[in-house]
N, C-alpha and C. Protein backbone atom coordinates (compact mmCIF):
# COMPACT_ATOMS: atom_id res chain seq x y z
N UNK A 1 0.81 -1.18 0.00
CA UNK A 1 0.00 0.00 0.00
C UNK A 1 0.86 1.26 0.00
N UNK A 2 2.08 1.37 0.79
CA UNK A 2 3.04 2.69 0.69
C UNK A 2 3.51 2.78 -0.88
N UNK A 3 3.83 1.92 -1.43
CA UNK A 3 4.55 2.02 -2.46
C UNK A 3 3.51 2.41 -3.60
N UNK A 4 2.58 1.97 -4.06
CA UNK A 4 1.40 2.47 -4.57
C UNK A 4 0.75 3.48 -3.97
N UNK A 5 0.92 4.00 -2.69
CA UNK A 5 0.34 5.23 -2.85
C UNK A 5 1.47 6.65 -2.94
N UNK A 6 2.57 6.29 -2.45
CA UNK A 6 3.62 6.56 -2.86
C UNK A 6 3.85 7.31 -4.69
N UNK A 7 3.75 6.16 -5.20
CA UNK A 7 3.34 6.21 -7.00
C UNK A 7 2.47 6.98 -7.09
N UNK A 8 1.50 7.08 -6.86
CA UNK A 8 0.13 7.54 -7.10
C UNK A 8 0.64 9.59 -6.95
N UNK A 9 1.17 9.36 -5.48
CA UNK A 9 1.30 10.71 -5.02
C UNK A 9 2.39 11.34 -5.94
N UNK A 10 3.13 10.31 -6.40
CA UNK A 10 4.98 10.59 -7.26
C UNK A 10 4.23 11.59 -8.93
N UNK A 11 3.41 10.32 -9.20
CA UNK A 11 2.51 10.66 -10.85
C UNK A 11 1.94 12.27 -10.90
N UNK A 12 0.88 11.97 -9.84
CA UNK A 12 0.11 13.40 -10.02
C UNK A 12 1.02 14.55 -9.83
N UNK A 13 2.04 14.70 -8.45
CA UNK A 13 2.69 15.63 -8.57
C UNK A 13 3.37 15.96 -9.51
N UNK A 14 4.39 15.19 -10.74
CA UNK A 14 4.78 15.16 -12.14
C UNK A 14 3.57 15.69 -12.91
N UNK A 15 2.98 15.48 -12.99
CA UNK A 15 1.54 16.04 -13.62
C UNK A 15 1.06 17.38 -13.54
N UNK A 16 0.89 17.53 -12.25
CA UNK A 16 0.44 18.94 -11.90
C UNK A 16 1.59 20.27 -12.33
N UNK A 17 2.78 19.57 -11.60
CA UNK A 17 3.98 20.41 -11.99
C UNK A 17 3.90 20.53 -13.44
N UNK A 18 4.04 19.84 -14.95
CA UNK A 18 4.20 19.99 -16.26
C UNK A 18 5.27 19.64 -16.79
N UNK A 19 6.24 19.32 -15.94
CA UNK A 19 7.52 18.74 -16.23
C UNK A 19 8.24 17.68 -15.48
N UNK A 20 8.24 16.55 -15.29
CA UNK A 20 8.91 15.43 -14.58
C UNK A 20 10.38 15.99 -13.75
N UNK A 21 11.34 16.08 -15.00
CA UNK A 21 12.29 16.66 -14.60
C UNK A 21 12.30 17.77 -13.71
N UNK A 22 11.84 19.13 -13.51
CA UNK A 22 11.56 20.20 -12.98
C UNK A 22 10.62 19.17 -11.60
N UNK A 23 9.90 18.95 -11.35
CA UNK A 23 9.79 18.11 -10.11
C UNK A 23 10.39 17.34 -9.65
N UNK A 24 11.31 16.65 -10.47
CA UNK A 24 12.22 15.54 -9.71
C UNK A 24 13.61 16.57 -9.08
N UNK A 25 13.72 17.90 -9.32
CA UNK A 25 14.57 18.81 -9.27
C UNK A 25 14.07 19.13 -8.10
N UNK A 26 12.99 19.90 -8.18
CA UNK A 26 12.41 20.16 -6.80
C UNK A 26 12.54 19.42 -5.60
N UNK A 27 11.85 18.25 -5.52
CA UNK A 27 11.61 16.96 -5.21
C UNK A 27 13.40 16.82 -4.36
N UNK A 28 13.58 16.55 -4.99
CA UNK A 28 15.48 16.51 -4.20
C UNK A 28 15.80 17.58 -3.12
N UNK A 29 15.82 19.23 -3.82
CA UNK A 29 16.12 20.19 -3.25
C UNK A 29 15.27 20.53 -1.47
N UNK A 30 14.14 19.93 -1.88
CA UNK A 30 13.58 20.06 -0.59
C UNK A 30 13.84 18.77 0.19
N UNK A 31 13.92 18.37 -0.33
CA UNK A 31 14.28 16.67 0.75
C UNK A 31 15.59 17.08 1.03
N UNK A 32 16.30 17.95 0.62
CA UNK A 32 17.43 18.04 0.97
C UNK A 32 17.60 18.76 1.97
N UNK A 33 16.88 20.03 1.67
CA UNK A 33 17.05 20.81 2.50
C UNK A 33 16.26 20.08 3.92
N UNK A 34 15.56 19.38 3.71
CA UNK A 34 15.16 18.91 5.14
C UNK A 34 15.59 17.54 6.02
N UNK A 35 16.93 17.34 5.39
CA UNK A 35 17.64 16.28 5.98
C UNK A 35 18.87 17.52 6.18
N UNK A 36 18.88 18.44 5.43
CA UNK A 36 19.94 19.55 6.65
C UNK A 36 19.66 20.18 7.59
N UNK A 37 18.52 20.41 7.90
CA UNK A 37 17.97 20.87 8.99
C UNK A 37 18.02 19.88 10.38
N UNK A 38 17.79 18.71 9.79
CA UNK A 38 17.84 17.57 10.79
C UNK A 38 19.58 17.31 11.32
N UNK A 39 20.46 17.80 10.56
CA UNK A 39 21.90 17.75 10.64
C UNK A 39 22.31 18.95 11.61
N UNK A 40 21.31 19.98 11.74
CA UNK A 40 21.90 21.30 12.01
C UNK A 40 21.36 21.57 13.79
């Protein structure tokens, strides 16, 4: 069930955004930034 809803949540956000790439960009930058916060 995580992994399919996971997908589900992965798709639409690619979708909504208009560009895969440009979300998978995003997508990183904030996960990033919030595993530095957890460092800091």
């Amino acid at each position: 069930m995580f992994i399919a809803g996971y997908t589900l949540t992965d798709g639409s956000g690619a979708r909504v955004n208009g560009s895969a790439a440009s979300y998978v960009v995003w997508l990183f930058l904030l996960d990033g930034l919030g595993m530095l916060r957890r460092w800091c």
